[in-house]
Structures are given as C-alpha cells and as structure tokens.
Protein backbone atom coordinates (compact mmCIF):
# COMPACT_ATOMS: atom_id res chain seq x y z
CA UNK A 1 173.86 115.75 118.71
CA UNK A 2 174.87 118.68 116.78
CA UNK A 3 172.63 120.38 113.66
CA UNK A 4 174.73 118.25 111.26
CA UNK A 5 173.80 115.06 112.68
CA UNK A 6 170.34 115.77 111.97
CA UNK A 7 170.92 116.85 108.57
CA UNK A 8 172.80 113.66 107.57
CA UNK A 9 169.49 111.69 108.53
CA UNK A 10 167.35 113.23 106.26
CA UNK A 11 169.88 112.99 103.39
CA UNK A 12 169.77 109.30 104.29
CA UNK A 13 166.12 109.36 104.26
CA UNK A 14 165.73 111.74 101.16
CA UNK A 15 167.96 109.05 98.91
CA UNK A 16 164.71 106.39 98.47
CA UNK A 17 165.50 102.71 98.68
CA UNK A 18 169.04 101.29 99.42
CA UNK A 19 170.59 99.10 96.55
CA UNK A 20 169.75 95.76 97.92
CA UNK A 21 165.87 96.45 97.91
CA UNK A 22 166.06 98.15 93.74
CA UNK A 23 168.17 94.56 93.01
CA UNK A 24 165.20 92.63 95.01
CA UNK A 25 162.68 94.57 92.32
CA UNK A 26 164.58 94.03 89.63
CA UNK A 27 165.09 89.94 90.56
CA UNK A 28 161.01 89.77 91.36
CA UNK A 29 160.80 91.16 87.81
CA UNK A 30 162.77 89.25 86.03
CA UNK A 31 161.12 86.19 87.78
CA UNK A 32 157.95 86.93 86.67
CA UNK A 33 158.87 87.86 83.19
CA UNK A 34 160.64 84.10 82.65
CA UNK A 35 157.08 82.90 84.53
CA UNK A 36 155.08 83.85 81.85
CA UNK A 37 157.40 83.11 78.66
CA UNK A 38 157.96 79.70 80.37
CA UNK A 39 153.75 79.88 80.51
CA UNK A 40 152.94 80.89 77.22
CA UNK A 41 155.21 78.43 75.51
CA UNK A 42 154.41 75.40 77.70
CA UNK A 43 150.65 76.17 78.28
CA UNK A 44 149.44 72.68 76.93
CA UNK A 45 152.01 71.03 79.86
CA UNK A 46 151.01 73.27 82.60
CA UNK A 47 147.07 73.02 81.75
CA UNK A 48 147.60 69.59 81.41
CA UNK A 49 148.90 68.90 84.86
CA UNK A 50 145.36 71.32 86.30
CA UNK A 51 143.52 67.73 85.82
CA UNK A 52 146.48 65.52 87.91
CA UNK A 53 147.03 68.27 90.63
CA UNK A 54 142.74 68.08 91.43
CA UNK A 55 143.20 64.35 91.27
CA UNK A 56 145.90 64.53 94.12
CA UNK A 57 143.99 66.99 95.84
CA UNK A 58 141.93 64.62 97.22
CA UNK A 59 144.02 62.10 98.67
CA UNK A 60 146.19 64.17 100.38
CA UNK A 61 143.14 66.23 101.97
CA UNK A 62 141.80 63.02 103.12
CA UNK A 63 145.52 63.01 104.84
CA UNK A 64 146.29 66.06 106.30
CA UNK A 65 142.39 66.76 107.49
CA UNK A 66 140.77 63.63 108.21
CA UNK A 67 141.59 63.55 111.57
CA UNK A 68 139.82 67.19 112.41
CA UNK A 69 136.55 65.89 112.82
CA UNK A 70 136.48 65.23 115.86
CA UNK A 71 137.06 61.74 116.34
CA UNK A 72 139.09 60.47 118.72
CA UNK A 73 141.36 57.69 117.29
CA UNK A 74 143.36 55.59 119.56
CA UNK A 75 144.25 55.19 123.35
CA UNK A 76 144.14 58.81 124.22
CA UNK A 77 140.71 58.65 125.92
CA UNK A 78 141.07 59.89 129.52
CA UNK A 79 137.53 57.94 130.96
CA UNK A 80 138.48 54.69 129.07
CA UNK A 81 135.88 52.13 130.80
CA UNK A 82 137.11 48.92 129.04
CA UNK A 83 140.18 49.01 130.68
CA UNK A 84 143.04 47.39 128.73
C-alpha cells in the first residue's frame, strides 16, 4: 500500500458516524419523544391497564414456569416399574 492509502483511512475514520447510524439517532429520538406525549396525554389508559397486565401475570407464569419444578409429568420416566 502506498502513503495515500493510509491517509484515506484515517479521513474515513476522522469523519464520525456514517449517515445511516445519525438517521438511527434521530428515529430512536423521535420514538421516544411520541412515547411520552402519547404517555402524558393517555396516562389514565396506560395506568389503568398496570392493574390488568399484574392480573395476567399470573396465569401465564403458572404457564410458561410450572413445569420447572422438577416434576416429571408424563411417560418420560426411564425406570418406569408399572410397566404399561
């Protein structure tokens, strides 16, 4: 590589953040910005739904982790004496 290779990687480097990534800042702020206006002026309906979402909580724990304690529900039992 010749000394103006090199030089052309540093300008690169020197320039900051490419245009996608300032766009991807700009988007994540303009998301959050719409978050909390939507927030602010629908507070009663999103505080409202707190109660319904802790209500569902437990159902669908009872779902997904019920079966992580251990017991063994089923046929899968290797030393199965009863035989079937």
């Amino acid at each position: 590589m010749s000394v103006q290779d090199h030089s052309d990687d540093r300008e690169r480097h020197q320039e900051g953040m490419s245009t996608k990534a300032k766009a991807g800042i700009v988007l994540i702020g303009l998301l959050i910005i719409a978050g909390l206006l939507l927030f602010t002026e629908h507070r009663a309906h999103v505080l409202g739904l707190f109660v319904w979402l802790s209500l569902l909580a437990c159902p669908l724990m009872h779902l997904f982790m019920h079966g992580r304690h251990g017991h063994r529900h089923g046929g899968n039992r290797r030393n199965d004496s009863r035989g079937v």
